[in-house]
Protein backbone atom coordinates (compact mmCIF):
# COMPACT_ATOMS: atom_id res chain seq x y z
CA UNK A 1 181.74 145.65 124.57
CA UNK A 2 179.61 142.58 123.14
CA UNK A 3 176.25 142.96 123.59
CA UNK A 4 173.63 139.52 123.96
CA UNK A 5 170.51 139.91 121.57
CA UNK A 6 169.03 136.61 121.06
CA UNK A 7 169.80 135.42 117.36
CA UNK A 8 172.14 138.40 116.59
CA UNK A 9 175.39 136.75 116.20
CA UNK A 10 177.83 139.73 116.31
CA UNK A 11 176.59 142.88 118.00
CA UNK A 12 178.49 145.57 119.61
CA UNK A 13 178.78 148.64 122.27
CA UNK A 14 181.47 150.74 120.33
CA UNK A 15 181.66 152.91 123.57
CA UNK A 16 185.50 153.36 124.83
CA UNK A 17 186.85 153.70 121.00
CA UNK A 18 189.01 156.65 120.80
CA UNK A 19 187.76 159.92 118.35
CA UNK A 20 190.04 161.36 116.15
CA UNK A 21 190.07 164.63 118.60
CA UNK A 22 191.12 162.33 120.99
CA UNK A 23 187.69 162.28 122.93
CA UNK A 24 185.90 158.70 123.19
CA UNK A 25 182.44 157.90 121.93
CA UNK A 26 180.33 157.61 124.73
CA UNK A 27 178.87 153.65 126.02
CA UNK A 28 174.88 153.35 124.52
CA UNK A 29 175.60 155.73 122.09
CA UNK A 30 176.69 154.06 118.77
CA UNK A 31 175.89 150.44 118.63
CA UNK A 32 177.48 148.16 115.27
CA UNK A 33 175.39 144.74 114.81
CA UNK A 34 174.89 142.20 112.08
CA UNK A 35 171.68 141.68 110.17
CA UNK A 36 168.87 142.14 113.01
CA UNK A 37 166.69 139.83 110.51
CA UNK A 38 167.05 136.52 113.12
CA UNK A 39 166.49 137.91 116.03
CA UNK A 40 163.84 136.23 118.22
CA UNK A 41 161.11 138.26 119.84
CA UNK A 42 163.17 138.31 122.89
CA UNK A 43 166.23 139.96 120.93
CA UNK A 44 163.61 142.57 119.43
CA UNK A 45 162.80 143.61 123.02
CA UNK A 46 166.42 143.74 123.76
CA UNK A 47 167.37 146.69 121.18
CA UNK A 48 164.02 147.84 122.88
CA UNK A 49 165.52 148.05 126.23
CA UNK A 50 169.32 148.94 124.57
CA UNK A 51 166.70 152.72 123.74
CA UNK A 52 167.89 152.25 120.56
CA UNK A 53 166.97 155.47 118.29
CA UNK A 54 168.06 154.90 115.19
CA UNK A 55 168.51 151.31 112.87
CA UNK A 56 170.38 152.12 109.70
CA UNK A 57 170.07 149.09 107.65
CA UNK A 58 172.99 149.36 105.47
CA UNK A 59 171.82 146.30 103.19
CA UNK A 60 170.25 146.52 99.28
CA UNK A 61 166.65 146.60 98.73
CA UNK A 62 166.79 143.14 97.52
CA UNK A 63 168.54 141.95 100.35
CA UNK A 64 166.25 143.64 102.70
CA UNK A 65 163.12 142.49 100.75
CA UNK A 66 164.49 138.97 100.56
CA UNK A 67 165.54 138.60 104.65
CA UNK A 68 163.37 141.27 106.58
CA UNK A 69 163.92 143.46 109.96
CA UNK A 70 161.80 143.51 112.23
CA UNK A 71 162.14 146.93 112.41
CA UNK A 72 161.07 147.83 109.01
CA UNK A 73 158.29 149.47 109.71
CA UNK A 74 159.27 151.00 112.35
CA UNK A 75 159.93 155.01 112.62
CA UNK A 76 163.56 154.21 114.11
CA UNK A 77 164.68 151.90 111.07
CA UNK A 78 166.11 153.37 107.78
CA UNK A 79 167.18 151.43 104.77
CA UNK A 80 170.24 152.97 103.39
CA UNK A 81 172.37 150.56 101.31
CA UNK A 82 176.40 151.21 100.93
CA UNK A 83 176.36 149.91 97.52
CA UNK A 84 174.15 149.31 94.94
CA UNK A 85 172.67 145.65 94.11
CA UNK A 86 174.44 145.64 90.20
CA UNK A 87 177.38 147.25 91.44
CA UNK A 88 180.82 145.18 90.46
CA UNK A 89 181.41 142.17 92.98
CA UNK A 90 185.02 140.72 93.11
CA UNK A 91 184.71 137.76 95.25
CA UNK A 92 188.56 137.47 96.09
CA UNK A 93 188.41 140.96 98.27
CA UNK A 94 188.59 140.45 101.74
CA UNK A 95 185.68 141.96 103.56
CA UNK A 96 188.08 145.11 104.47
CA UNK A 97 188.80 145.70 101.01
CA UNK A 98 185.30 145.13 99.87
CA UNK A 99 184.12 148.06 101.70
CA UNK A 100 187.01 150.51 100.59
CA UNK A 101 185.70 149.64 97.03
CA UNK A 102 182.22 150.43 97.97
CA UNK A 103 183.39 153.61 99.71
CA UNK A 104 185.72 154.85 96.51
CA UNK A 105 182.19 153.75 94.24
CA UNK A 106 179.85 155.58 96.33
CA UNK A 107 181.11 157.52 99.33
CA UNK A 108 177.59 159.55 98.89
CA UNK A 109 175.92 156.82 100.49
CA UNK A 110 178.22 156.07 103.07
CA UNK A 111 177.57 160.16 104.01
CA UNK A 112 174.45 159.64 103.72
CA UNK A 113 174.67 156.46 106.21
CA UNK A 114 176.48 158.81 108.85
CA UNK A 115 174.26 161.96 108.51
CA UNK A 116 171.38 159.63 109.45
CA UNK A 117 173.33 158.67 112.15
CA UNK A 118 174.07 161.98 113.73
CA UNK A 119 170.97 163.00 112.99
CA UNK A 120 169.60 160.46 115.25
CA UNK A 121 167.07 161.64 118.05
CA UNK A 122 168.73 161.47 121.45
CA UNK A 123 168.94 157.46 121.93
């Protein structure tokens, strides 16, 4: 289900998607947006009210540095980049195959990524 935060410009309830034990994750309980950088003080107070629990901010350090959240200093927001900044780049990837290349380079960090999400206070 889309979700309306003011200046995020692709965010999403991924309640109602099927589990591979054939259960479904749960609505308000795993939440997939774009970069939460542009979002207005209004959109801020809408992951507020969405009692959002956990940010993983799957961007590099650069990239973060470079375009800020507004959560980063906030106890809810981790940084936890897929890839690495000077890992390869090969432009004519789609954006599906892009992240099966990070995954085969690093699946540590996309663990890591998911631990942080189950590990997630109650949210």
């Amino acid at each position: 289900m889309r979700l309306t935060w003011p200046n995020c410009l692709n965010v999403r309830d991924l309640g109602g998607l099927p589990t591979s034990d054939g259960r479904r994750i749960g609505t308000g309980v795993l939440i997939r947006s774009d970069n939460l950088s542009r979002l207005t003080e209004a959109g801020v107070q809408a992951v507020r009210g969405a009692s959002v629990s956990r940010i993983i901010d799957v961007r590099t350090s650069p990239e973060c540095e470079g375009d800020p959240s507004p959560f980063a200093s906030d106890p809810l927001y981790r940084n936890m980049p897929l890839y690495n900044a000077d890992d390869p780049d090969d432009p004519t990837q789609s954006i599906d195959q892009q992240y099966v290349a990070m995954l085969d380079l690093h699946p540590e960090l996309f663990a890591a990524a998911v631990g942080a999400i189950a590990d997630a206070p109650t949210g």
